[in-house]
C-alpha atoms as a PDB file:
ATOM      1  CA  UNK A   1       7.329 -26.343   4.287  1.00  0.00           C
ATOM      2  CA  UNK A   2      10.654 -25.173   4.074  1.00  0.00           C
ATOM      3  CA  UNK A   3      12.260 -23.669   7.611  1.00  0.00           C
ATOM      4  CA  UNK A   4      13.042 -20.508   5.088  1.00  0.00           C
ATOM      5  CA  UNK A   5      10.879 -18.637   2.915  1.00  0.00           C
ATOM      6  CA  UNK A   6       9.750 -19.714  -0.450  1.00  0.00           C
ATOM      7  CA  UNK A   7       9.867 -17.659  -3.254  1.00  0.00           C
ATOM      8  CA  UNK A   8       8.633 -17.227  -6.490  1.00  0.00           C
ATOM      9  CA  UNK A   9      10.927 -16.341  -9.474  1.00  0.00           C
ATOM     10  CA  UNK A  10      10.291 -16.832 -13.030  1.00  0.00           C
ATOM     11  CA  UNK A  11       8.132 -19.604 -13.047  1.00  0.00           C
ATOM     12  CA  UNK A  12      10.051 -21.659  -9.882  1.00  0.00           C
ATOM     13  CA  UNK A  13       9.207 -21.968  -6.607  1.00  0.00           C
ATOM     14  CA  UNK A  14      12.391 -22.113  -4.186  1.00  0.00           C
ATOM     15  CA  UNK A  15      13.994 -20.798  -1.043  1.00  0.00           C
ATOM     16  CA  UNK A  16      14.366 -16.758  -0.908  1.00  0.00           C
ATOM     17  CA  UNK A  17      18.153 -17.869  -0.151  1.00  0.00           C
ATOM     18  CA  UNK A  18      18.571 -19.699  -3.544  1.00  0.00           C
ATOM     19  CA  UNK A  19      16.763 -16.580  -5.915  1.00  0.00           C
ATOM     20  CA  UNK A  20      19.019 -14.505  -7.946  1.00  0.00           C
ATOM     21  CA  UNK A  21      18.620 -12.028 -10.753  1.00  0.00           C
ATOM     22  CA  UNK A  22      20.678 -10.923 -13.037  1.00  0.00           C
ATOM     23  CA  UNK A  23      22.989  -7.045 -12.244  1.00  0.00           C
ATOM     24  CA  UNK A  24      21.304  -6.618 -15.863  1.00  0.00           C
ATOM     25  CA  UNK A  25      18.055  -6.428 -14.256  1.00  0.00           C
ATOM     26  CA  UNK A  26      16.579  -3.408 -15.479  1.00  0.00           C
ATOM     27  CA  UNK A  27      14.143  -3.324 -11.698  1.00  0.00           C
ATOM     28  CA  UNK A  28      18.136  -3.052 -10.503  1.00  0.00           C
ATOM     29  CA  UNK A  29      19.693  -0.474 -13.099  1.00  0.00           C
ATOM     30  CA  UNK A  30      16.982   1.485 -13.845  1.00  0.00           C
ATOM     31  CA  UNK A  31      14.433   0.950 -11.065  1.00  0.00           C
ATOM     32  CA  UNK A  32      11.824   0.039 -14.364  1.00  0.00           C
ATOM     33  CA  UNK A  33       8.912  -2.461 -12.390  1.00  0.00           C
ATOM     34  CA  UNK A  34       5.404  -1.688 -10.551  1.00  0.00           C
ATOM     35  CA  UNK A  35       4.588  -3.970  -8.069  1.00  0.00           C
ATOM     36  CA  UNK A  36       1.600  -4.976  -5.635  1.00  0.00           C
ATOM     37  CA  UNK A  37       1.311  -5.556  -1.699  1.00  0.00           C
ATOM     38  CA  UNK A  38      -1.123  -8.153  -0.940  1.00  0.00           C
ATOM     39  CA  UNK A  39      -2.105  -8.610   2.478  1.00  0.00           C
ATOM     40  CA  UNK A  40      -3.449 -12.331   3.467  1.00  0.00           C
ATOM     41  CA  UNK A  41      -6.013 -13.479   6.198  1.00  0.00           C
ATOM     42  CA  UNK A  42      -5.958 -16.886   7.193  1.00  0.00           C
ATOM     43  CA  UNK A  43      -4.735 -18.312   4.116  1.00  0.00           C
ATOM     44  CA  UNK A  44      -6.972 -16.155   1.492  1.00  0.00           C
ATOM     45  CA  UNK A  45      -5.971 -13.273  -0.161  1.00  0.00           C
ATOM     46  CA  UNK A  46      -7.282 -10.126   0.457  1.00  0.00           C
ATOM     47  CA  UNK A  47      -9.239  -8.599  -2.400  1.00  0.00           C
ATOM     48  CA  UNK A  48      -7.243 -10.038  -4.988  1.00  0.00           C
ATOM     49  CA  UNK A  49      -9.697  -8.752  -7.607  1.00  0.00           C
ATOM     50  CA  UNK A  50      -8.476  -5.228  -6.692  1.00  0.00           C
ATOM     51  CA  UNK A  51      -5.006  -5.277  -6.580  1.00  0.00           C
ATOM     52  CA  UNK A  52      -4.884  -7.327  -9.584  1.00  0.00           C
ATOM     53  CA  UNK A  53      -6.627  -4.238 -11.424  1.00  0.00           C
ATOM     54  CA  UNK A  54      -4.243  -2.225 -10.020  1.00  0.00           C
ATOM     55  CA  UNK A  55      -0.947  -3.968 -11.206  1.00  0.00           C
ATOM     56  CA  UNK A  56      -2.466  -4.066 -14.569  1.00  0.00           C
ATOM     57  CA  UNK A  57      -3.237   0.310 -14.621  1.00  0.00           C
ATOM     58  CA  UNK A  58       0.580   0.166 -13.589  1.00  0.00           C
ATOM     59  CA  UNK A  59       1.887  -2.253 -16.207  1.00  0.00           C
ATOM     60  CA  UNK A  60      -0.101  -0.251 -18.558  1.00  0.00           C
ATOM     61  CA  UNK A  61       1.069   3.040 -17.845  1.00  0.00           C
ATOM     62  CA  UNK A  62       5.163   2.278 -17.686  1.00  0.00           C
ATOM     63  CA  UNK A  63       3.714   0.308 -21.455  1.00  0.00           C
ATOM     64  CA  UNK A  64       4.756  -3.013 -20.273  1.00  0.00           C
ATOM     65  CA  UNK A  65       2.780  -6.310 -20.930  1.00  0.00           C
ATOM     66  CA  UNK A  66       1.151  -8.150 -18.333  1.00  0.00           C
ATOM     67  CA  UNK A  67       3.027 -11.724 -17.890  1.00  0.00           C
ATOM     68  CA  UNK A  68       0.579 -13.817 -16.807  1.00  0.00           C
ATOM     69  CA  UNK A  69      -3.927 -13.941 -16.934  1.00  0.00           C
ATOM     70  CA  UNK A  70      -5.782 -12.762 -13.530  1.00  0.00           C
ATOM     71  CA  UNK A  71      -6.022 -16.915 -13.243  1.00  0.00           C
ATOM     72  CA  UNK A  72      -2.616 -17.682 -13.834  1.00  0.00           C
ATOM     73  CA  UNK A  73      -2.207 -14.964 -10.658  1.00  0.00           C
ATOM     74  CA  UNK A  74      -4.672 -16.348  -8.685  1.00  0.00           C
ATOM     75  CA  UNK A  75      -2.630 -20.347  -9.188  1.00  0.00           C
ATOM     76  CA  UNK A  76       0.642 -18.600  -8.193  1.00  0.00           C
ATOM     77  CA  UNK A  77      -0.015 -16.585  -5.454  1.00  0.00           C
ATOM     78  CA  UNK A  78      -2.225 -19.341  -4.026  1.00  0.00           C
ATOM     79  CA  UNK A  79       0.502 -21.421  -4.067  1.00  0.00           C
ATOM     80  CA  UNK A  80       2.888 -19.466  -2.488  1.00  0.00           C
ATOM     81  CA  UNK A  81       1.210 -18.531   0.227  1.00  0.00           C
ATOM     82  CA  UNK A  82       0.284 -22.629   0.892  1.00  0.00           C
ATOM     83  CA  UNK A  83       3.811 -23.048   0.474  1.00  0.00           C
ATOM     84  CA  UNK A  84       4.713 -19.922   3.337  1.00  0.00           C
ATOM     85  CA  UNK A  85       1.948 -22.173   5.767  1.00  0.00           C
ATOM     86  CA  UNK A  86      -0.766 -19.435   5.030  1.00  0.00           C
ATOM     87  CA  UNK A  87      -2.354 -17.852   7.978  1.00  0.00           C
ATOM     88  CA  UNK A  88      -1.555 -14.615   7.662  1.00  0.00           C
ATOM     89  CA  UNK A  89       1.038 -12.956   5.503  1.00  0.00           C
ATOM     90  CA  UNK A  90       1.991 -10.093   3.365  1.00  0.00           C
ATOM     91  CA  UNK A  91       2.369 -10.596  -0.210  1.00  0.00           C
ATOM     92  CA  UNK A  92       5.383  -8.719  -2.243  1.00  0.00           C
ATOM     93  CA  UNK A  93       4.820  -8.938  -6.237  1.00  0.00           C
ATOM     94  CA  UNK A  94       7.408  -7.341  -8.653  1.00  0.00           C
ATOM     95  CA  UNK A  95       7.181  -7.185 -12.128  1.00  0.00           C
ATOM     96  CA  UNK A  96      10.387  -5.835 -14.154  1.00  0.00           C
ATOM     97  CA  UNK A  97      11.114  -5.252 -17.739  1.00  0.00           C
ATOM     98  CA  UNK A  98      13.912  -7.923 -17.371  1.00  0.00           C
ATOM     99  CA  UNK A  99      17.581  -8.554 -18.276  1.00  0.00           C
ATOM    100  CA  UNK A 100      19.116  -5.997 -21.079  1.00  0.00           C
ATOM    101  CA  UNK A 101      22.022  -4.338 -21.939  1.00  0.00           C
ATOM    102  CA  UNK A 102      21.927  -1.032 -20.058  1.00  0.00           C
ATOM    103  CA  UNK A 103      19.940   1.620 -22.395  1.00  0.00           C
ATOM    104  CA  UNK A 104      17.246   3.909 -21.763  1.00  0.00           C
ATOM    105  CA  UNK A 105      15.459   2.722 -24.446  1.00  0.00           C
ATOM    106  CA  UNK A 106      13.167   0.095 -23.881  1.00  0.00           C
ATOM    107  CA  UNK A 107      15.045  -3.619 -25.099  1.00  0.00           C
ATOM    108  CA  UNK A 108      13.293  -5.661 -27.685  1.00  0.00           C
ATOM    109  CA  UNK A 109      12.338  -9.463 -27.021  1.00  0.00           C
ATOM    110  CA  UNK A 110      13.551  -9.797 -23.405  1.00  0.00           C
ATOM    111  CA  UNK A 111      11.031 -11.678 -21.311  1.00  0.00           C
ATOM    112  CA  UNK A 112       9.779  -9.695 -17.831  1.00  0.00           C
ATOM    113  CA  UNK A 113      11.182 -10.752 -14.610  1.00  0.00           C
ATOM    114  CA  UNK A 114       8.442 -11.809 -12.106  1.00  0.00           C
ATOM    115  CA  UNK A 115       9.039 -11.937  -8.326  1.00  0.00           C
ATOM    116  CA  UNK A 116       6.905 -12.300  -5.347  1.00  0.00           C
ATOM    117  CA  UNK A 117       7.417 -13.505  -1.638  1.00  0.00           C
ATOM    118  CA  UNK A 118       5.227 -13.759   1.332  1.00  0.00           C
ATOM    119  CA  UNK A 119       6.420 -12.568   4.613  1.00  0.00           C
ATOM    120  CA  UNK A 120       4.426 -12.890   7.954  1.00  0.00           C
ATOM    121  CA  UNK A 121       1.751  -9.923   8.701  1.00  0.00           C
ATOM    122  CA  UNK A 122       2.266  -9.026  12.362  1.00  0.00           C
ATOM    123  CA  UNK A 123      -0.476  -6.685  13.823  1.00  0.00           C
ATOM    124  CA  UNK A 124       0.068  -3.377  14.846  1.00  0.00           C
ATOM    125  CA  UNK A 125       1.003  -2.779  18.365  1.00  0.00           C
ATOM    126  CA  UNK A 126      -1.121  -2.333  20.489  1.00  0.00           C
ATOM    127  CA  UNK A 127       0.475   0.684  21.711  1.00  0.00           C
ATOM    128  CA  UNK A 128       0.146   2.674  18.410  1.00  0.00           C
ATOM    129  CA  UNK A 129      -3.514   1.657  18.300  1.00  0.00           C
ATOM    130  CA  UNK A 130      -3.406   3.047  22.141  1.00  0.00           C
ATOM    131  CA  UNK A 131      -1.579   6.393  21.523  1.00  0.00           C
ATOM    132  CA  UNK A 132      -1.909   7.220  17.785  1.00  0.00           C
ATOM    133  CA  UNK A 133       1.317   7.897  15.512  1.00  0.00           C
ATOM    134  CA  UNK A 134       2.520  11.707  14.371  1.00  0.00           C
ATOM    135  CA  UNK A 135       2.782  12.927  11.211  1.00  0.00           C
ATOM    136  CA  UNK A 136       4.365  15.609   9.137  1.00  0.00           C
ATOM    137  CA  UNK A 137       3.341  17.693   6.468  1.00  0.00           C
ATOM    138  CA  UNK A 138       5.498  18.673   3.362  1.00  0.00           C
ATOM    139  CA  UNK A 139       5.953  19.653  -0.092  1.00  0.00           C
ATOM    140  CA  UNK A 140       5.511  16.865  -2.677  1.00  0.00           C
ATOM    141  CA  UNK A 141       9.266  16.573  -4.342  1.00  0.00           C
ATOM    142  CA  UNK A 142       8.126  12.921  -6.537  1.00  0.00           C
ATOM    143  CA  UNK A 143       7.046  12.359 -10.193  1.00  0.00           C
ATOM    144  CA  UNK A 144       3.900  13.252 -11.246  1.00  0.00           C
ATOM    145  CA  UNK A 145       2.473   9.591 -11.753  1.00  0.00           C
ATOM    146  CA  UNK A 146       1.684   8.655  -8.196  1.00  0.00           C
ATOM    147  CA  UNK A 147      -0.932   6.615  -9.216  1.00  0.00           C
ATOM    148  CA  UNK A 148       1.686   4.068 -10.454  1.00  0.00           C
ATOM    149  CA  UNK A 149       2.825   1.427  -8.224  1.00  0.00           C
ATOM    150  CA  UNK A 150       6.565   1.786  -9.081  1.00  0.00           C
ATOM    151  CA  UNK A 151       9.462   0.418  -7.575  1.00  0.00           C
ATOM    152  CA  UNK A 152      11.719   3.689  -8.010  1.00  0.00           C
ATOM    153  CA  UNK A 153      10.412   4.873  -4.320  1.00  0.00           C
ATOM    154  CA  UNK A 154      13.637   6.735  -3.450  1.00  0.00           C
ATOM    155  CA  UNK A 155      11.472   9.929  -2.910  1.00  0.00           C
ATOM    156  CA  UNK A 156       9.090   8.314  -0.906  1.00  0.00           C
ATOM    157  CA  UNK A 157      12.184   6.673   1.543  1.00  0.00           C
ATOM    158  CA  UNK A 158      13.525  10.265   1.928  1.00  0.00           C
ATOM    159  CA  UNK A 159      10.102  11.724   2.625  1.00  0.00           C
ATOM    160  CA  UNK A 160       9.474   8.841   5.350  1.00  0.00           C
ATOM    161  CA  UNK A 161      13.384   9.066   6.920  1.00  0.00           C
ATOM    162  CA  UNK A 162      12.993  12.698   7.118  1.00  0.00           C
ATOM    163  CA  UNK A 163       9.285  12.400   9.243  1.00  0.00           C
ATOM    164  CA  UNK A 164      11.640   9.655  11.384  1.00  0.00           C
ATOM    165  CA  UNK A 165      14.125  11.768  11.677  1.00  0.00           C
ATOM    166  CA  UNK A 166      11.444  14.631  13.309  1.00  0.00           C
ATOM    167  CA  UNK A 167      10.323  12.044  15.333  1.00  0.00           C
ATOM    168  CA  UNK A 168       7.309  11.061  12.988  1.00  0.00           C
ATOM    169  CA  UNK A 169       6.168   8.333  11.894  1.00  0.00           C
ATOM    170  CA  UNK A 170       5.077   9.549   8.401  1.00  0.00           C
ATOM    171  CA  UNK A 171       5.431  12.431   5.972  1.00  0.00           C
ATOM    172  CA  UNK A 172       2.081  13.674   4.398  1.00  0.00           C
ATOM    173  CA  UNK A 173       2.846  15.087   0.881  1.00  0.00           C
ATOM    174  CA  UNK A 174       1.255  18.472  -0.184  1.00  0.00           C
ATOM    175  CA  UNK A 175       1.365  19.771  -4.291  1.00  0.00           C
ATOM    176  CA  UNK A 176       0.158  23.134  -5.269  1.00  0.00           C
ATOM    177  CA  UNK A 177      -1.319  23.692  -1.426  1.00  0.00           C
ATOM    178  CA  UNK A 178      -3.236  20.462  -1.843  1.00  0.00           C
ATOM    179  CA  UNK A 179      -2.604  17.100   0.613  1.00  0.00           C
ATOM    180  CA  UNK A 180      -2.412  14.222  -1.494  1.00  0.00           C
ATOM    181  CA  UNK A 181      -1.103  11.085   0.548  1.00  0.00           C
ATOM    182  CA  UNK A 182       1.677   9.570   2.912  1.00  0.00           C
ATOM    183  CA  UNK A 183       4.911   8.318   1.375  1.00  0.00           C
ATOM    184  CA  UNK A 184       3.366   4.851   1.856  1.00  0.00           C
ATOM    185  CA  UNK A 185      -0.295   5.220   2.932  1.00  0.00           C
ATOM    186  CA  UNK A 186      -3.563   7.406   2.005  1.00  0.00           C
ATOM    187  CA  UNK A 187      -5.303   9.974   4.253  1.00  0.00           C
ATOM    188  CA  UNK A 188      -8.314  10.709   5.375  1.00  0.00           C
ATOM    189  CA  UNK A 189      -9.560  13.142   7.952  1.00  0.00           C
ATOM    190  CA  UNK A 190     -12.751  13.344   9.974  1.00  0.00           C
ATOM    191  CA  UNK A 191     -14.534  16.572  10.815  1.00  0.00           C
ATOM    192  CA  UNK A 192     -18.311  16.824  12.343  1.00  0.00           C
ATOM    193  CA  UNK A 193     -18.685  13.221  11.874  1.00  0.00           C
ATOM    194  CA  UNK A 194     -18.079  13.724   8.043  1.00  0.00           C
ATOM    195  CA  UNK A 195     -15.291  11.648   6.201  1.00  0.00           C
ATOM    196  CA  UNK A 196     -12.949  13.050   3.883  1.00  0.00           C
ATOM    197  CA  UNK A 197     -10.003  11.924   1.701  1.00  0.00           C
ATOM    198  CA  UNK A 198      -8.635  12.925  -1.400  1.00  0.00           C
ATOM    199  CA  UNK A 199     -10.031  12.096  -4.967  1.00  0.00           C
ATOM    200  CA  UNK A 200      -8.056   9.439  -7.199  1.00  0.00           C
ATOM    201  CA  UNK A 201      -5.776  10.565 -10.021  1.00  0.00           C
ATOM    202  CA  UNK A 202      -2.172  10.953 -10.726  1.00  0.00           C
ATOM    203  CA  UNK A 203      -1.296  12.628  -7.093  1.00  0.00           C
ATOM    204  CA  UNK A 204      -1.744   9.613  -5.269  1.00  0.00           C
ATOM    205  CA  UNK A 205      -1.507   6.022  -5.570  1.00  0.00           C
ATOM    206  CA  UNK A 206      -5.172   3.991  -5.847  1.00  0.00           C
ATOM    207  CA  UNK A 207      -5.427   2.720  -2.068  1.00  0.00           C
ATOM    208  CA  UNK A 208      -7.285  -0.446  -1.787  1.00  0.00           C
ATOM    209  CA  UNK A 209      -7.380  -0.070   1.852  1.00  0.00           C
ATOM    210  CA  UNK A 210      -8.698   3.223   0.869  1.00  0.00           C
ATOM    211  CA  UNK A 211     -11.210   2.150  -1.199  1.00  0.00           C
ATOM    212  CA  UNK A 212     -12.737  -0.425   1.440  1.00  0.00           C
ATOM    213  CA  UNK A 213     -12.768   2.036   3.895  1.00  0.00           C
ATOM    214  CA  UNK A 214     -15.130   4.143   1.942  1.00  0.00           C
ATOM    215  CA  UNK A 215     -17.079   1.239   1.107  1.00  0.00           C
ATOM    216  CA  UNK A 216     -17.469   0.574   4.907  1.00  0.00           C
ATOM    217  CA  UNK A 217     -18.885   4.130   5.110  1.00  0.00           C
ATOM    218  CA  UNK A 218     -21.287   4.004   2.672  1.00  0.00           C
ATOM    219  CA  UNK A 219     -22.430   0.545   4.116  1.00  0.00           C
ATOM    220  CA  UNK A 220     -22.806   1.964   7.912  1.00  0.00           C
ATOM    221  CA  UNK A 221     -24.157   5.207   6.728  1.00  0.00           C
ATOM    222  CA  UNK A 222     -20.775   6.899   7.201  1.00  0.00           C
ATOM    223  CA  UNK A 223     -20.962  10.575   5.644  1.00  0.00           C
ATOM    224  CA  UNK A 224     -17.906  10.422   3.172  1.00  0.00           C
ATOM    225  CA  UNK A 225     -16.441  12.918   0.461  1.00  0.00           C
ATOM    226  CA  UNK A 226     -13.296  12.461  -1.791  1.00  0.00           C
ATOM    227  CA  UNK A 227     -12.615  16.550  -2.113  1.00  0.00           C
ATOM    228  CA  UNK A 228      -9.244  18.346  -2.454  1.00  0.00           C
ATOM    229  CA  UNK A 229      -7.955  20.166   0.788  1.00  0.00           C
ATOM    230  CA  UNK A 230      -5.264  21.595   2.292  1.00  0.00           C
ATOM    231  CA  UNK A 231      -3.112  21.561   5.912  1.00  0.00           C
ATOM    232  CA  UNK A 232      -5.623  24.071   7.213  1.00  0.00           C
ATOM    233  CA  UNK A 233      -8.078  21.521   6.932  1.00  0.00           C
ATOM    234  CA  UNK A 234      -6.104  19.116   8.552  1.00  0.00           C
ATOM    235  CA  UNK A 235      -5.086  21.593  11.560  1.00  0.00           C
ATOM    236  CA  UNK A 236      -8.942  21.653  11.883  1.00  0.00           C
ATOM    237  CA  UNK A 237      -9.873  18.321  11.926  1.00  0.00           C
ATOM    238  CA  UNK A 238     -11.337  16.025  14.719  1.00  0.00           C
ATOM    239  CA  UNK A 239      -9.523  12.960  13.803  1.00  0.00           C
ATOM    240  CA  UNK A 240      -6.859  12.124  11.459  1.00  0.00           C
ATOM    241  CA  UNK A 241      -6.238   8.402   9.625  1.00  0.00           C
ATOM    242  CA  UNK A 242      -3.710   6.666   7.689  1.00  0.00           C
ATOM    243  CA  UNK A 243      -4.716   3.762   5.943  1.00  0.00           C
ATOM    244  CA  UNK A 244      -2.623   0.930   3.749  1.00  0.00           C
ATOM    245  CA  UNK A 245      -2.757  -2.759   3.392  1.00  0.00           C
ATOM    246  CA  UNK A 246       0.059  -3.628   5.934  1.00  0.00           C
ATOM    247  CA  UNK A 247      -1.246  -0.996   8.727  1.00  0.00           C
ATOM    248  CA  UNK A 248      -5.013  -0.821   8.029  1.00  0.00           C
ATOM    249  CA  UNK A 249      -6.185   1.767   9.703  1.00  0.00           C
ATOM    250  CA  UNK A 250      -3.945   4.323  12.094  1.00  0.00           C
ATOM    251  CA  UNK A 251      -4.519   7.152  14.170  1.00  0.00           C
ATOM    252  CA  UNK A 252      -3.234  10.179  13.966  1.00  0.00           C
ATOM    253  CA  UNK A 253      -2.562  12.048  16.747  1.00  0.00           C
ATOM    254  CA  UNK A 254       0.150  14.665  16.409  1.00  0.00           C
ATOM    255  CA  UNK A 255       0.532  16.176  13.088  1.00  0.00           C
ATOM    256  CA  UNK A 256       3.430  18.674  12.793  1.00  0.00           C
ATOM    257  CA  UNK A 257       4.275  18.512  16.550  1.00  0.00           C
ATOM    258  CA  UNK A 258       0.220  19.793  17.250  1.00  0.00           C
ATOM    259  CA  UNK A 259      -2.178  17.622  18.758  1.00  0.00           C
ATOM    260  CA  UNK A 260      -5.215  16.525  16.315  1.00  0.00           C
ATOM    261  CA  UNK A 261      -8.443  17.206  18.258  1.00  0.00           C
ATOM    262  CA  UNK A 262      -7.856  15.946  21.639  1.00  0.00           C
ATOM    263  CA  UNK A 263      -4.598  14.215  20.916  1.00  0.00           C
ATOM    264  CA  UNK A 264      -5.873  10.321  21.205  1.00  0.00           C
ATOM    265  CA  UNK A 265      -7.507   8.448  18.795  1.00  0.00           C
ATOM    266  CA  UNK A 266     -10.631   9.750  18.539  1.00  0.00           C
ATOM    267  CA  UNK A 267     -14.436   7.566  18.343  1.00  0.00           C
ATOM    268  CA  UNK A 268     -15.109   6.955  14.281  1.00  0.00           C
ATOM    269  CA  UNK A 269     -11.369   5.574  13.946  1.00  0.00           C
ATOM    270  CA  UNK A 270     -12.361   3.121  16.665  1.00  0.00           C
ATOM    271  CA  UNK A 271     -15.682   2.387  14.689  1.00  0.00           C
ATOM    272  CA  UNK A 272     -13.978   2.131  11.602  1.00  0.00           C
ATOM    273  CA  UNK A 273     -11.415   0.064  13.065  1.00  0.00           C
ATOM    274  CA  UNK A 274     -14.002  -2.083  14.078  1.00  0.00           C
ATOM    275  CA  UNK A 275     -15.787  -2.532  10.944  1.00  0.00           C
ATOM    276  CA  UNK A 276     -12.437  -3.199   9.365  1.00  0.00           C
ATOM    277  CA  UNK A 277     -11.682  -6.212  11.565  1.00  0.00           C
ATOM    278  CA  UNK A 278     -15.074  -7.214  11.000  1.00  0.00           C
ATOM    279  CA  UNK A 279     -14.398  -7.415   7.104  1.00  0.00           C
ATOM    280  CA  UNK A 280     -11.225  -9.549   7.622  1.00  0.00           C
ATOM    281  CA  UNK A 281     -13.078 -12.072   9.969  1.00  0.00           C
ATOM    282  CA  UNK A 282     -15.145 -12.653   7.119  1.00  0.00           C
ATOM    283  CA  UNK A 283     -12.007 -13.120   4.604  1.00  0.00           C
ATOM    284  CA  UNK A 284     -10.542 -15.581   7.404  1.00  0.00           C
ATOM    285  CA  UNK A 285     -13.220 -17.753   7.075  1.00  0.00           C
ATOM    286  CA  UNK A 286     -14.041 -17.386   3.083  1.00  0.00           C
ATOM    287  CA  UNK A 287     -17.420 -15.375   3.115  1.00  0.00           C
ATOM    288  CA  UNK A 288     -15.563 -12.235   1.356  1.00  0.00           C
ATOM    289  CA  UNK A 289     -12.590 -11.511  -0.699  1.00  0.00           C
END
């Protein structure tokens, strides 16, 4: 393995320090690509199936061909992450419309420009799994196709430097008095032992962390809903989570300077938590995906 990162571009394998792309690139002018995060757990990918579905529903909707077959996927990204030393890492996959002459219009005949790395996954700290993080709520300023994984996330870095710049570590967007999600993770919120989270569509981005938490609940007998609510609900609520694939699972403990419940993470994120870890022991050692 090479002491620096391997990447893949465009059908090569080579060091992250030899890639280039074109200025042309319309992922650089335009900010025109989707792309996938892809956690990995000793060496095996986690629910490839998944996000694999989901980079297609975003290829689809910005009406751009997929490059390569689920298989052809499943050869790359096994490769790169053999050639990163596996264990675990975080898979980045970018798919552009490619090199054109700058136009709005979508070029004719210009191949797609595929990118991925694979950078180590370092576990939370301990201390945020300790103390919980804090959150802020406010007014959802993006597009209205959250549900596609697109690389134009300017929005979503001014939403998350603002909550930084309150001394948050998240904003939580709300649209027509409705929460919908973080700027880069999905909510849920607990309240009499009951699970709740909002309900897919084009408000929020897919969550496959999401999703496996709510499978997890309806394995343990975990009362969950996906319902619409709003902050009040949230000012209410015994415990707070965000999930994604590079965080998992986190507690919320503060959200807009207020202490949720008793302001420490409260007893079904730890359960959760626990099933979670669980799941990935089993993806460590190949008896899930």
């Amino acid at each position: 393995m090479s002491n620096q990162p391997i990447v893949y571009l465009n059908g090569d394998f080579l060091p992250a320090s030899e890639a280039r792309v074109s200025v042309l690139d319309r992922g650089f002018i335009f900010g025109d690509g989707v792309y996938e995060v892809i956690p990995v757990y000793g060496g095996h990918l986690f629910r490839l199936d998944a996000h694999l579905a989901r980079l297609d529903d975003s290829l689809v909707n910005i009406r751009l061909s997929a490059p390569y077959s689920h298989d052809k996927w499943r050869e790359i990204l096994a490769a790169l992450v053999a050639r990163n030393g596996g264990k675990d890492l975080s898979v980045y996959l970018q798919i552009t419309r490619g090199v054109a002459p700058r136009d709005h219009a979508f070029p004719k005949n210009v191949e797609p420009t595929v990118f991925a790395m694979a950078n180590p996954l370092l576990p939370v700290p301990s201390q945020i799994l300790r103390d919980g993080v804090a959150v802020i709520t406010m007014d959802d300023f993006r597009w209205q196709n959250c549900h596609v994984k697109a690389i134009a996330l300017l929005a979503n870095i001014l939403a998350r430097q603002q909550a930084l710049d309150s001394g948050a570590s998240e904003a939580v967007f709300v649209r027509d008095g409705q929460v919908t999600e973080g700027a880069a993770s999905n909510l849920f919120y607990v309240k009499n032992r009951t699970l709740y989270t909002p309900p897919k569509g084009p408000r929020l981005l897919p969550g496959i962390t999401r999703d496996l938490v709510l499978e997890l609940a309806a394995a343990h007998h975990i009362p969950a809903q996906e319902v619409n609510f709003d902050v009040a609900a949230l000012r209410s609520a015994d415990e707070i989570w965000l999930t994604s694939s590079t965080k998992e699972i986190l507690p919320v403990t503060q959200l807009n300077g207020e202490p949720v419940g008793n302001g420490k993470p409260g007893p079904m994120w730890s359960r959760m938590l626990a099933l979670y870890q669980e799941y990935k022991q089993q993806i460590r050692e190949g008896r899930a995906a």
